[in-house]
N, C-alpha and C. Protein backbone atom coordinates (compact mmCIF):
# COMPACT_ATOMS: atom_id res chain seq x y z
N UNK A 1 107.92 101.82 77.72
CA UNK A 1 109.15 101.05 77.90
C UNK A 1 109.30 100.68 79.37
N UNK A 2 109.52 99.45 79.99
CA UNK A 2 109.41 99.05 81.32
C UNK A 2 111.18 99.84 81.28
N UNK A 3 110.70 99.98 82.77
CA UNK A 3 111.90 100.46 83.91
C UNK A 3 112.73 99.84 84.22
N UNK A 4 114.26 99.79 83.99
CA UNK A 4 114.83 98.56 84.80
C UNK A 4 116.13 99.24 85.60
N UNK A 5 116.09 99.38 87.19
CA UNK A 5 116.68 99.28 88.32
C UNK A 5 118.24 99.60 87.62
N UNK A 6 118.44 100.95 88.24
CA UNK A 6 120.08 101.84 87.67
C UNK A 6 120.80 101.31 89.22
N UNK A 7 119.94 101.95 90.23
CA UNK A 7 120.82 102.20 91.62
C UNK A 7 119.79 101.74 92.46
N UNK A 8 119.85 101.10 93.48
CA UNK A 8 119.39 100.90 94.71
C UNK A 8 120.02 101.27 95.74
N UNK A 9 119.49 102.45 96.39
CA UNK A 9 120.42 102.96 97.97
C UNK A 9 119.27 102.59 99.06
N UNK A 10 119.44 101.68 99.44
CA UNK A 10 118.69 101.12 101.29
C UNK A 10 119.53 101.34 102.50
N UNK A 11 118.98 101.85 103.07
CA UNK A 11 119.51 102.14 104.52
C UNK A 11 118.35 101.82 105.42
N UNK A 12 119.03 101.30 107.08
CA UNK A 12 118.25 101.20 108.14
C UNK A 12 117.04 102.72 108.48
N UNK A 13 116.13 102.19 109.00
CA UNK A 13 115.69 103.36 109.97
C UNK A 13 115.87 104.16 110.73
N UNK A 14 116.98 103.60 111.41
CA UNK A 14 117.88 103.95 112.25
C UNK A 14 119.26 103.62 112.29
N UNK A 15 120.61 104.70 113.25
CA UNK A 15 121.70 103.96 113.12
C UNK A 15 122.00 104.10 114.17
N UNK A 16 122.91 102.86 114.91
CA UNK A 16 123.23 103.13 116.08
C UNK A 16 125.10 102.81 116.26
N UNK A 17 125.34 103.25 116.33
CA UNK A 17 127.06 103.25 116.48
C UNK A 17 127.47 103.66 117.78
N UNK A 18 128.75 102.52 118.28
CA UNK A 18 129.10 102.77 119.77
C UNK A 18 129.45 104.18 119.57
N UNK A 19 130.05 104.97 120.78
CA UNK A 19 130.83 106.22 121.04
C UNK A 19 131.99 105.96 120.53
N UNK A 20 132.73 106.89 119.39
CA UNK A 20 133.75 106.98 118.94
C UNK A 20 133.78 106.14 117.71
N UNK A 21 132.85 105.36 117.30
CA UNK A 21 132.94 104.62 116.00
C UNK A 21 132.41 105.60 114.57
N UNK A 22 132.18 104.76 113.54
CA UNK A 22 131.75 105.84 112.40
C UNK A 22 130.32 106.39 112.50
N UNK A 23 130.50 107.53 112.39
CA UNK A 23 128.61 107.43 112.01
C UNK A 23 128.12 107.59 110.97
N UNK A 24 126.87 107.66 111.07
CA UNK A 24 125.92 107.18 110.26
C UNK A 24 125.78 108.54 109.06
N UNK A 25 125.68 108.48 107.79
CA UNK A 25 125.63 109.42 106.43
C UNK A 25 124.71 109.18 106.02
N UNK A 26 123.68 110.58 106.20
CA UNK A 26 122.60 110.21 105.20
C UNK A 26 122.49 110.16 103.46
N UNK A 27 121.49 109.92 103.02
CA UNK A 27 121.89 109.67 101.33
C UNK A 27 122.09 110.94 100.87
N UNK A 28 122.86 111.32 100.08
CA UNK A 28 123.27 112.65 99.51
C UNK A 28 121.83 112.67 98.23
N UNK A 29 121.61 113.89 98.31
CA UNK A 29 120.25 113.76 97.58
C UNK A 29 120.98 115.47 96.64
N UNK A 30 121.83 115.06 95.58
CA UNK A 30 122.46 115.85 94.61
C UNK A 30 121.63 116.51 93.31
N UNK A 31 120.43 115.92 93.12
CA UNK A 31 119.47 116.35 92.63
C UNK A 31 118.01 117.21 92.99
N UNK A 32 118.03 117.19 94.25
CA UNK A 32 116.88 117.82 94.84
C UNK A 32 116.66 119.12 95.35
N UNK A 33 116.39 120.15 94.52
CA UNK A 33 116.41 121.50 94.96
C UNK A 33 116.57 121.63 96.68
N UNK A 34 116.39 123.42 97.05
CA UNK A 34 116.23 123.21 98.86
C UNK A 34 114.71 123.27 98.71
N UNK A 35 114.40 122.17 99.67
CA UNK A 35 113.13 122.49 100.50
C UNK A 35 112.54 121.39 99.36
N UNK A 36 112.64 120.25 99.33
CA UNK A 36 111.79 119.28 98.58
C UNK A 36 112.07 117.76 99.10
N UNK A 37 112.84 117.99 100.66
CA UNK A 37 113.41 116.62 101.24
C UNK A 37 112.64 116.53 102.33
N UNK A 38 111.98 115.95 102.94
CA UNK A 38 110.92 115.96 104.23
C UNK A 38 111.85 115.03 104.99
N UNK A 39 112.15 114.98 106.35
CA UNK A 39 112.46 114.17 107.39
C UNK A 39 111.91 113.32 108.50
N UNK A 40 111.81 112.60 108.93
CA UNK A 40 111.56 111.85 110.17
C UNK A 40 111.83 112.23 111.62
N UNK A 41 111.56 112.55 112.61
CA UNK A 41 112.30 112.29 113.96
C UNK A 41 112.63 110.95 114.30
N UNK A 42 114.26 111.09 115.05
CA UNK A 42 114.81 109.97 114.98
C UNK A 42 113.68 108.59 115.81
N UNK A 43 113.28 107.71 115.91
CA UNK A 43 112.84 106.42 117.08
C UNK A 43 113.86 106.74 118.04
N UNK A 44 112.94 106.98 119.43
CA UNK A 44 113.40 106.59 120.58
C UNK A 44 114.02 105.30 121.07
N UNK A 45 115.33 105.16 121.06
CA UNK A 45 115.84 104.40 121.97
C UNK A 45 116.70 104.10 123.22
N UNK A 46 115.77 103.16 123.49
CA UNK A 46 116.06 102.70 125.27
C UNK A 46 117.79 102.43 125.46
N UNK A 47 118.62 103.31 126.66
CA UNK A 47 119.99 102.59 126.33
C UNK A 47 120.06 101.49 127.60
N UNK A 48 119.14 101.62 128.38
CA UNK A 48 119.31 100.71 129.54
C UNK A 48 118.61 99.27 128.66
N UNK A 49 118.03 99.07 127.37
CA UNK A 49 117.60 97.61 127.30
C UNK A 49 118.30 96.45 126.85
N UNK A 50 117.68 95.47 127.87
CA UNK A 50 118.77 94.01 128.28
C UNK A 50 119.22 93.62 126.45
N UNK A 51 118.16 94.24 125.49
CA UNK A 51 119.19 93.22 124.02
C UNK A 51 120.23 94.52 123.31
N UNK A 52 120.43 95.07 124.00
CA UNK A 52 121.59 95.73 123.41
C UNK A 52 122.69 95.71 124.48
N UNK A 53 123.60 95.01 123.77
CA UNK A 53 124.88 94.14 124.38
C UNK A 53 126.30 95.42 123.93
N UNK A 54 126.77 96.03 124.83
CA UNK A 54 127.74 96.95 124.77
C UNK A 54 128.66 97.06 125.89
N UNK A 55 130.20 96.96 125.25
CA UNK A 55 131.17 96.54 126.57
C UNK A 55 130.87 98.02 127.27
N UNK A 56 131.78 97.35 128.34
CA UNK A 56 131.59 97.90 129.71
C UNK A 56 132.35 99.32 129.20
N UNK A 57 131.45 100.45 129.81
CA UNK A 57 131.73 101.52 129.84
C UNK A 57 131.21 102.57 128.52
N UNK A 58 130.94 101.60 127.10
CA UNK A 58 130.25 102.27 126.11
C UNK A 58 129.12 102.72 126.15
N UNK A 59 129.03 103.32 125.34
CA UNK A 59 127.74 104.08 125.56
C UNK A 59 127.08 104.55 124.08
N UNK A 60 125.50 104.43 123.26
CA UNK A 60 125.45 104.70 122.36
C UNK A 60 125.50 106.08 121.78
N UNK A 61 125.46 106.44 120.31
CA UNK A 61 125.77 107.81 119.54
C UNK A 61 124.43 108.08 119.50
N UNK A 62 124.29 108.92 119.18
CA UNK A 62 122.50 109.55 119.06
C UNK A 62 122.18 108.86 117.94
N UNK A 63 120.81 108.64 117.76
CA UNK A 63 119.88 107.94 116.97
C UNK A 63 119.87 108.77 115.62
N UNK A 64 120.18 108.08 114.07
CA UNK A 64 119.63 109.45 113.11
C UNK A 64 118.97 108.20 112.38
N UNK A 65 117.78 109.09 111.55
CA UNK A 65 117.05 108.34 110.56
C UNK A 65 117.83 108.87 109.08
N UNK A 66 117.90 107.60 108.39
CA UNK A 66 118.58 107.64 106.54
C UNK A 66 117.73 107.52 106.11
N UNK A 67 117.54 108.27 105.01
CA UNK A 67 116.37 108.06 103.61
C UNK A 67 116.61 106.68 102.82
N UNK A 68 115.41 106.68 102.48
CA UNK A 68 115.63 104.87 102.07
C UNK A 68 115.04 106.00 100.58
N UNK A 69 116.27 105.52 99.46
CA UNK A 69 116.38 106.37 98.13
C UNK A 69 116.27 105.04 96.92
N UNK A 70 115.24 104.89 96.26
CA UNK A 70 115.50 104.02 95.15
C UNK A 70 115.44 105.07 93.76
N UNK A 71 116.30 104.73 92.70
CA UNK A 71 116.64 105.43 91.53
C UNK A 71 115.93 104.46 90.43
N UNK A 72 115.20 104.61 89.54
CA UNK A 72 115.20 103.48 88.44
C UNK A 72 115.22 104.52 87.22
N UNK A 73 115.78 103.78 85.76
CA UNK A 73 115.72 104.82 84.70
C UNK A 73 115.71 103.62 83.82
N UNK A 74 115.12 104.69 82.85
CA UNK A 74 114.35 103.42 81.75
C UNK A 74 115.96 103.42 80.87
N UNK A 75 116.16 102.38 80.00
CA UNK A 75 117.13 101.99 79.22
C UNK A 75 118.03 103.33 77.92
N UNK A 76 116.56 104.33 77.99
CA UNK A 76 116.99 104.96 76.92
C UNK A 76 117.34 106.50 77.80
N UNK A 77 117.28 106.33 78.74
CA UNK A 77 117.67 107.39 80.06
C UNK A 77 116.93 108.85 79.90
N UNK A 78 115.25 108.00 79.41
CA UNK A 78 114.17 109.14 79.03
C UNK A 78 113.30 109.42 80.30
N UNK A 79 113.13 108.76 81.31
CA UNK A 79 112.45 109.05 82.35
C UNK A 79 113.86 108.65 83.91
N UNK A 80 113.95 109.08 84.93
CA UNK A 80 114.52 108.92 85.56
C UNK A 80 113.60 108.86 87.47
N UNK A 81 112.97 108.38 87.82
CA UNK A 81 112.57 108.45 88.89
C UNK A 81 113.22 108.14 90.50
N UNK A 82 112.81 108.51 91.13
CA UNK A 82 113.32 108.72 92.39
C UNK A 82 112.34 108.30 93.57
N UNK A 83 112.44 107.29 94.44
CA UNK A 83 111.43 107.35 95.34
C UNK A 83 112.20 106.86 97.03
N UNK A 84 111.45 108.06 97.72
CA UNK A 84 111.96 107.88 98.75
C UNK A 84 110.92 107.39 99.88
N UNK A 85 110.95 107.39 101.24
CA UNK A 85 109.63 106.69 102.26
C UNK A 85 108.61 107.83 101.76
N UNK A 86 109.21 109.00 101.30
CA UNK A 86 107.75 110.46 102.05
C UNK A 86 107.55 110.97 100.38
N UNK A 87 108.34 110.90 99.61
CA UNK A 87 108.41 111.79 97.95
C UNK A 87 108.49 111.09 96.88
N UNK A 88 107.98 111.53 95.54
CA UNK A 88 107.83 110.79 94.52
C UNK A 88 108.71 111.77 93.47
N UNK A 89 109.78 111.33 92.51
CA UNK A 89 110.12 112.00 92.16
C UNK A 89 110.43 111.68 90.21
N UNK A 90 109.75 112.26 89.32
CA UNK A 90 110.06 111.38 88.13
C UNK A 90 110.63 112.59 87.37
N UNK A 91 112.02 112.15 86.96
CA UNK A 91 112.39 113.37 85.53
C UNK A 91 112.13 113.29 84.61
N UNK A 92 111.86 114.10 83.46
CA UNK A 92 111.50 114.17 82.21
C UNK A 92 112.37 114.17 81.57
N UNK A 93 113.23 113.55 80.51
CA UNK A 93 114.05 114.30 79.94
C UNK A 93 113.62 115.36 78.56
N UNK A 94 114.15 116.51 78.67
CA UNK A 94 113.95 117.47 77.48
C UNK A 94 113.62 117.24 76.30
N UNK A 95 114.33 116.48 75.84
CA UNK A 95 114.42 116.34 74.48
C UNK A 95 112.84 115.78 73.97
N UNK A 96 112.60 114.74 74.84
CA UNK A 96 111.46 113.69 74.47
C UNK A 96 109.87 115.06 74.53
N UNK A 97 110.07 115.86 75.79
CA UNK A 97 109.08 116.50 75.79
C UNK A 97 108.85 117.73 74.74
N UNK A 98 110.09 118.16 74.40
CA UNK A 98 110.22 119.72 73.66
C UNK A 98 111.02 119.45 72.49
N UNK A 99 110.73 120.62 71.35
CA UNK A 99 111.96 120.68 70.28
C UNK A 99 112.84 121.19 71.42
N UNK A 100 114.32 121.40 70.80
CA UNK A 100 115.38 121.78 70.79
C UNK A 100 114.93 123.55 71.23
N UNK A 101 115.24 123.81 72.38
CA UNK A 101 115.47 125.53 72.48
C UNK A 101 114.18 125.84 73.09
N UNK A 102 113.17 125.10 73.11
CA UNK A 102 112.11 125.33 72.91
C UNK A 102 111.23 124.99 74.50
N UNK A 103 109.68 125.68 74.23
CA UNK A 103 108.95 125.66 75.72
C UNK A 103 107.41 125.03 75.32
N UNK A 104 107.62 124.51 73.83
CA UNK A 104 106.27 123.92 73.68
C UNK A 104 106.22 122.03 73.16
N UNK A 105 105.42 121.92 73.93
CA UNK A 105 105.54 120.36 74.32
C UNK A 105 104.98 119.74 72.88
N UNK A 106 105.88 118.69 72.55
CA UNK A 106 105.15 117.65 71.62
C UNK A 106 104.48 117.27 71.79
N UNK A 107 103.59 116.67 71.01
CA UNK A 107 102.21 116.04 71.27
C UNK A 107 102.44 114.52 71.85
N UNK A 108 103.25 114.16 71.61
CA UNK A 108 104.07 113.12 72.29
C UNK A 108 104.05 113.12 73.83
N UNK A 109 104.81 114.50 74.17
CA UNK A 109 104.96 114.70 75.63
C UNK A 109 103.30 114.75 76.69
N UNK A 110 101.94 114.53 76.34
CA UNK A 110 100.59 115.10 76.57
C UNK A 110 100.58 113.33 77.54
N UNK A 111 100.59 112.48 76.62
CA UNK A 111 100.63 111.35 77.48
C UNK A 111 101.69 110.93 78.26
N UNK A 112 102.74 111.26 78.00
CA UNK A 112 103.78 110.88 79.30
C UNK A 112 103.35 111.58 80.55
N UNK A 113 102.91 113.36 80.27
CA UNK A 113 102.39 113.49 81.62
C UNK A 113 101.31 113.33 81.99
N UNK A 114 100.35 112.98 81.18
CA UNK A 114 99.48 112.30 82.37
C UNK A 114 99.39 110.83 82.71
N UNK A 115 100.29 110.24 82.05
CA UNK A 115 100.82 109.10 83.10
C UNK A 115 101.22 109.75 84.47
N UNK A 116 102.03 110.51 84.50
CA UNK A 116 102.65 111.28 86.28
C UNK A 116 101.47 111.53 86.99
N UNK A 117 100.39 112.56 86.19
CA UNK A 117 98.82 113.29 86.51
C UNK A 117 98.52 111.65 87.16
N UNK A 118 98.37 110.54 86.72
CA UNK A 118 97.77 109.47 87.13
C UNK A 118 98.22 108.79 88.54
N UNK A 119 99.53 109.17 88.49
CA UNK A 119 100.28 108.38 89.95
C UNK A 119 99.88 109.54 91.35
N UNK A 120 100.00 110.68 90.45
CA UNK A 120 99.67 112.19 91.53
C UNK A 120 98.32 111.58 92.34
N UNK A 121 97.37 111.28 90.83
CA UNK A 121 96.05 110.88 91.78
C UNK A 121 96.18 109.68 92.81
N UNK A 122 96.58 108.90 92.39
CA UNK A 122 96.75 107.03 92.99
C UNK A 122 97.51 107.92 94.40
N UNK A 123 98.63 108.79 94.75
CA UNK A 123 99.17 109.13 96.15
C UNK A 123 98.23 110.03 96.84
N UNK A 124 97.25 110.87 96.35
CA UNK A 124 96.68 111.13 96.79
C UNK A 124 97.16 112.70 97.10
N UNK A 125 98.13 112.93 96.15
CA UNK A 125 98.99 114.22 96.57
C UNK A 125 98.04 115.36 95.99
N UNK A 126 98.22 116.44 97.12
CA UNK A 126 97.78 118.22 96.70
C UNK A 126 98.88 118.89 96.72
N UNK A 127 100.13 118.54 96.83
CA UNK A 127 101.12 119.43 96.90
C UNK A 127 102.42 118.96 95.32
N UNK A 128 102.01 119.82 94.64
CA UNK A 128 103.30 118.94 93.47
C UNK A 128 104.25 119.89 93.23
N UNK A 129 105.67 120.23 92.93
CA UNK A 129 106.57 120.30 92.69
C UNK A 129 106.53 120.45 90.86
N UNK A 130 107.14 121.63 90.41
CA UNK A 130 107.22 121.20 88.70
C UNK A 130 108.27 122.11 89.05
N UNK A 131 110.25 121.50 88.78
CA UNK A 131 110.95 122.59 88.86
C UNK A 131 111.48 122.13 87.48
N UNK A 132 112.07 122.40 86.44
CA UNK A 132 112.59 122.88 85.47
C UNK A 132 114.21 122.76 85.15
N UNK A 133 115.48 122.26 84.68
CA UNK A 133 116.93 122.14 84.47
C UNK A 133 117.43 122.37 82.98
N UNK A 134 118.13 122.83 82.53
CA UNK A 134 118.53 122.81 81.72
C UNK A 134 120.55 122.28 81.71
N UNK A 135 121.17 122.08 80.71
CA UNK A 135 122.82 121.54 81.20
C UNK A 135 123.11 123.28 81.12
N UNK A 136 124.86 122.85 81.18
CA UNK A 136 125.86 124.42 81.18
C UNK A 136 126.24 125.42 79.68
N UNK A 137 125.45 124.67 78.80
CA UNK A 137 125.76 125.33 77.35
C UNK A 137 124.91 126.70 77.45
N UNK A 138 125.62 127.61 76.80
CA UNK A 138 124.69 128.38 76.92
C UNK A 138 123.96 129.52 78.15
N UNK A 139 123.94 130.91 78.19
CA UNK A 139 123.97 131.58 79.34
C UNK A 139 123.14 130.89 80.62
N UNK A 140 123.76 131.44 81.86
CA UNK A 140 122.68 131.12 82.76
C UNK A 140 121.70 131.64 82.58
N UNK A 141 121.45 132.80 82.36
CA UNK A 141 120.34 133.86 82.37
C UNK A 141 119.21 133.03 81.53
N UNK A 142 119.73 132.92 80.14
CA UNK A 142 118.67 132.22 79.16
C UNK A 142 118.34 130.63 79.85
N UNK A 143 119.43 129.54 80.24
CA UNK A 143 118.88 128.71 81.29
C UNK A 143 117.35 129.25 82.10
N UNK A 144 117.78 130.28 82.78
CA UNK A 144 117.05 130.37 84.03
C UNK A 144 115.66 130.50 83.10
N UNK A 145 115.52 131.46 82.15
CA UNK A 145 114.31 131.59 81.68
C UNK A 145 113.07 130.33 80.74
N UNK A 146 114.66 129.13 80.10
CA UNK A 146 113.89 128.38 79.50
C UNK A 146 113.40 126.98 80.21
N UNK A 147 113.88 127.21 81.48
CA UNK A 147 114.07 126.10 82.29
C UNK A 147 112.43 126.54 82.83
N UNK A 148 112.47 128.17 83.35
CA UNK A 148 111.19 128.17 84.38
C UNK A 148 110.09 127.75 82.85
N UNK A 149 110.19 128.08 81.96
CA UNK A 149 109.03 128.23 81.01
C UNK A 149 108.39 126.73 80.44
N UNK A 150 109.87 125.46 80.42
CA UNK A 150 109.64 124.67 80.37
C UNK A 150 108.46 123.41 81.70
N UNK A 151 109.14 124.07 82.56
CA UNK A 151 108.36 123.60 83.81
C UNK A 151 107.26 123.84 84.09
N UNK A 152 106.85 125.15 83.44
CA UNK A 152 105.06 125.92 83.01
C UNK A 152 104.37 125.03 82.44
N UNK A 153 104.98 124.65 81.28
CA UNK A 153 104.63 123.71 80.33
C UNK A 153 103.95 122.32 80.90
N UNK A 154 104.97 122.25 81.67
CA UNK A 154 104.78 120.43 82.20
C UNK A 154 103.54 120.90 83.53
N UNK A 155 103.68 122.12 84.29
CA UNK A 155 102.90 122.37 85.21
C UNK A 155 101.31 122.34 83.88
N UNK A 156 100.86 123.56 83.25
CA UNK A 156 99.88 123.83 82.77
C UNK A 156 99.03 122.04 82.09
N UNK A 157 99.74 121.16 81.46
CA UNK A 157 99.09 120.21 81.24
C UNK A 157 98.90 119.71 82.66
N UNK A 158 99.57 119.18 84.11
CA UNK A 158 99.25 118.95 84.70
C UNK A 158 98.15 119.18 85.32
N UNK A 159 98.01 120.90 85.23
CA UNK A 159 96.62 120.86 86.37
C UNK A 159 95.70 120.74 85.27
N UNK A 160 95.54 120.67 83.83
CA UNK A 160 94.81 120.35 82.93
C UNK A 160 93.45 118.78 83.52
N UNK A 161 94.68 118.08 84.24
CA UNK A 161 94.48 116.44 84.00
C UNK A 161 93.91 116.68 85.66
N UNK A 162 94.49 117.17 86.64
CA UNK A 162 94.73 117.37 88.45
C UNK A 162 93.32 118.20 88.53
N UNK A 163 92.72 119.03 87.95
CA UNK A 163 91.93 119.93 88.34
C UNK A 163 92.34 121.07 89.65
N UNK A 164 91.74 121.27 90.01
CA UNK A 164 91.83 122.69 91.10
C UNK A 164 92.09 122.04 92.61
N UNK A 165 92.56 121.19 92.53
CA UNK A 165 92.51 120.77 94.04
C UNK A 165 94.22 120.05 94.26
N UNK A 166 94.89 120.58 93.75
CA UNK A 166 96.28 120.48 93.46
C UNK A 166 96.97 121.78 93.51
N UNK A 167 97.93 121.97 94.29
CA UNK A 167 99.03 123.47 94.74
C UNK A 167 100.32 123.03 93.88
N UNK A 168 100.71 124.04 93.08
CA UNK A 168 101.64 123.32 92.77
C UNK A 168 103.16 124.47 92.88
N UNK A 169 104.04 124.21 92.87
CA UNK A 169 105.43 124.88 93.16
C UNK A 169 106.04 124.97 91.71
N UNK A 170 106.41 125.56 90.89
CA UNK A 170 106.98 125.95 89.69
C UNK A 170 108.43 126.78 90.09
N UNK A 171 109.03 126.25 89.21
CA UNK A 171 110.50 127.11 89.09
C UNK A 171 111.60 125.83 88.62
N UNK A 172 112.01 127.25 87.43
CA UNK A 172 113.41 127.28 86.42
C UNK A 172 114.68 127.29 87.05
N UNK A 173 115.66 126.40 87.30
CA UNK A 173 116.89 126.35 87.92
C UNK A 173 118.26 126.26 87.19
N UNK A 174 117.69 126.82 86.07
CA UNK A 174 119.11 126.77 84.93
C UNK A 174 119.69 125.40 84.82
N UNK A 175 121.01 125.72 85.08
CA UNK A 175 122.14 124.44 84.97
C UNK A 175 122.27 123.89 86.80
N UNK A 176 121.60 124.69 87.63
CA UNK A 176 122.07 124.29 88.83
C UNK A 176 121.20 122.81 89.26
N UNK A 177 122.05 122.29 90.18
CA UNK A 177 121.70 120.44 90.34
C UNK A 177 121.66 119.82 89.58
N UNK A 178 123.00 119.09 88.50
CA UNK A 178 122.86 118.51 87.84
C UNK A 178 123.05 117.21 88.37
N UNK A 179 122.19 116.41 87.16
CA UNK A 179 122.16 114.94 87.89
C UNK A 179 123.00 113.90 87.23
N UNK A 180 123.80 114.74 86.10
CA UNK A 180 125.14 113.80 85.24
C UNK A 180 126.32 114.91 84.74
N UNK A 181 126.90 114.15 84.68
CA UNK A 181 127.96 115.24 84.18
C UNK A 181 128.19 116.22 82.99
N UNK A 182 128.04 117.23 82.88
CA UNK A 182 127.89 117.91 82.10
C UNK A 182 129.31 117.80 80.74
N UNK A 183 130.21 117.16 81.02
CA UNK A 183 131.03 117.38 80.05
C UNK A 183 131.28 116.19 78.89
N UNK A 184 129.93 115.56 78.62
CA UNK A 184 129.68 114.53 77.79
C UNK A 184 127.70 115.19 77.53
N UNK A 185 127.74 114.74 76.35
CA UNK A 185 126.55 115.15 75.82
C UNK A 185 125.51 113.85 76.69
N UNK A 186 125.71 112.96 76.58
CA UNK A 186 124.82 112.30 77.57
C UNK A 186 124.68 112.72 78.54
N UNK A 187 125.28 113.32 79.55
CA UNK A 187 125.85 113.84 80.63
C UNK A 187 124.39 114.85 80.48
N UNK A 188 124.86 115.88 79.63
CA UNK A 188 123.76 116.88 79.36
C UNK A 188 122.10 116.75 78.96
N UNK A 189 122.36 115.45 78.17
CA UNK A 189 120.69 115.32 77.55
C UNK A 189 120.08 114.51 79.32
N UNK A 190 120.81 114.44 79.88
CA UNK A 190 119.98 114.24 81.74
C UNK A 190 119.72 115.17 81.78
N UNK A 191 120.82 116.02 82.16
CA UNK A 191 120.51 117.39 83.05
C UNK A 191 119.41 118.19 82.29
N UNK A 192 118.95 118.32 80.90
CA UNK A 192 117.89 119.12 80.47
C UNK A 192 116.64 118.53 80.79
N UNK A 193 115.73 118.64 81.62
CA UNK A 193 115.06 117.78 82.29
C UNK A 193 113.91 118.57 82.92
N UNK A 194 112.79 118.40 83.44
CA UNK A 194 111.83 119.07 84.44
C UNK A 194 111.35 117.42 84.90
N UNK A 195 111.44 117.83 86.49
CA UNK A 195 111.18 117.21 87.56
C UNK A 195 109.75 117.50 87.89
N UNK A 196 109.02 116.59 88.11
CA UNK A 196 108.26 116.61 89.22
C UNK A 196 107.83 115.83 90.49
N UNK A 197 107.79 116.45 91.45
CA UNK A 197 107.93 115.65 92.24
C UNK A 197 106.47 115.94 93.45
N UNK A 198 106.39 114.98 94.44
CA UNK A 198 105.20 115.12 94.96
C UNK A 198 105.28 114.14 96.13
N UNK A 199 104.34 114.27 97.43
CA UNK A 199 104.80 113.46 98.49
C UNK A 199 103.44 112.26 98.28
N UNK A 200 104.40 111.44 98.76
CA UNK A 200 103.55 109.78 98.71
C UNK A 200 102.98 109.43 99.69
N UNK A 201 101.43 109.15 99.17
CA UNK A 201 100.62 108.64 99.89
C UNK A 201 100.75 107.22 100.38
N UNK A 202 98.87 106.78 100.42
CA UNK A 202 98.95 105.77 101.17
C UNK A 202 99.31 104.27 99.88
N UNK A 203 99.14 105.02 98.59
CA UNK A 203 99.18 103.67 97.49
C UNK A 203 100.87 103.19 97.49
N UNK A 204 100.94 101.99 96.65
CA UNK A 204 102.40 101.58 97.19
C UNK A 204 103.17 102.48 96.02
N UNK A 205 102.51 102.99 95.04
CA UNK A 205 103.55 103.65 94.55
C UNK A 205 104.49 103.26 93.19
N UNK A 206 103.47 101.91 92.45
CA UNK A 206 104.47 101.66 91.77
C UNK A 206 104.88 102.56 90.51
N UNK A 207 105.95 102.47 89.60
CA UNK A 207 106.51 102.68 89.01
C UNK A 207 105.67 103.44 87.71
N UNK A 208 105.75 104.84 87.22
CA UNK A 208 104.58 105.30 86.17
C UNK A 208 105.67 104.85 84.91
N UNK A 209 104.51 104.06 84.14
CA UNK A 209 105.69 103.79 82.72
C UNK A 209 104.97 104.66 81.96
N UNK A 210 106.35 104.90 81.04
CA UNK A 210 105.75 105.58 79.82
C UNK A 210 105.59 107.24 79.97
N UNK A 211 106.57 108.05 80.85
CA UNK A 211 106.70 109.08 81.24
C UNK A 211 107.60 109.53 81.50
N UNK A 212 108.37 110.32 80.46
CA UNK A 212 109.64 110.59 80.27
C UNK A 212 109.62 111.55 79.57
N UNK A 213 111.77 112.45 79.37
CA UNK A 213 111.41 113.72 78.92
C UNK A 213 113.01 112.81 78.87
């Protein structure tokens, strides 16, 4: 099923705001565990140069770099991807990959991920990400366990397709980071989900169809 464009968030490279004006907010990244956001150092800039025109006595705010964040999700809100300058990020939704309750993948789910296995190769990535969500029904505890087991799942076919030259990060996060609201069942069939995510190479990256959960 082609992809068609939910959200577009673009921001500069940089922001520069006089002293005392607003500054600059980077993109809130409400879905992304800790430690799966890579950064930039800000570009050096010159404040003595003749094309930056600032009344007398101003002076610029420090330089920050914004993530340039595109969102696309397919129509039936079965795959959800994320791509930023440095990370690749595609959700699965649950349902499509697993029965109900469950940690074993349909036969269905074998080709959606290695559509992902295919983009992993095209970036050129050794480092992948398989974390695991489930919504708020239901204990955390059992979350935590069907979430990590589900993400096994999506990990074990991966390095199936990746071979041995791929590291990969696994872990179950229950109900925590949800990416819709939990108090509508749509809301929830998002949040039951395993992510994977991975940093982007030199290919441009387009869009893996046909890989969803």
């Amino acid at each position: 099923m082609p992809l068609i464009p939910r959200l577009t968030a673009l921001s500069l490279l940089s922001a520069l705001t006089l002293a005392g004006g607003p500054a600059a907010v980077a993109a809130d990244s409400p879905s992304e565990p800790p430690g799966t956001v890579a950064t930039s150092p800000p570009p050096s800039v010159d404040p003595t140069s003749p094309g930056l025109k600032l009344a007398d006595g101003a002076t610029l705010a420090p330089a920050k770099v914004l993530d340039i964040k595109s969102v696309v999700e397919d129509l039936g809100g079965e795959e959800r991807r994320e791509d930023t300058a440095e990370n690749v990020t595609v959700a699965l939704q649950a349902e499509v990959l697993f029965p109900k309750d469950s940690a074993k993948l349909n036969p269905e789910a074998r080709s959606r991920i290695d559509a992902i296995a295919g983009e992993i190769k095209k970036q050129n990535a050794t480092n992948v990400r398989v974390f695991g969500f489930t919504d708020n029904l239901g204990s955390y505890a059992h979350g935590l366990v069907l979430s990590r087991r589900r993400a096994e799942a999506v990990h074990d076919r991966l390095a199936v397709t990746l071979g041995g030259d791929v590291t990969f990060e696994v872990r179950g996060y229950s109900e925590d980071y949800p990416i819709a609201d939990n108090s509508s069942e749509e809301g929830r069939r998002k949040n039951r989900r395993v992510e994977v995510s991975f940093p982007r190479g030199t290919s441009s990256g387009a869009a893996t169809e046909g890989a969803g959960a």
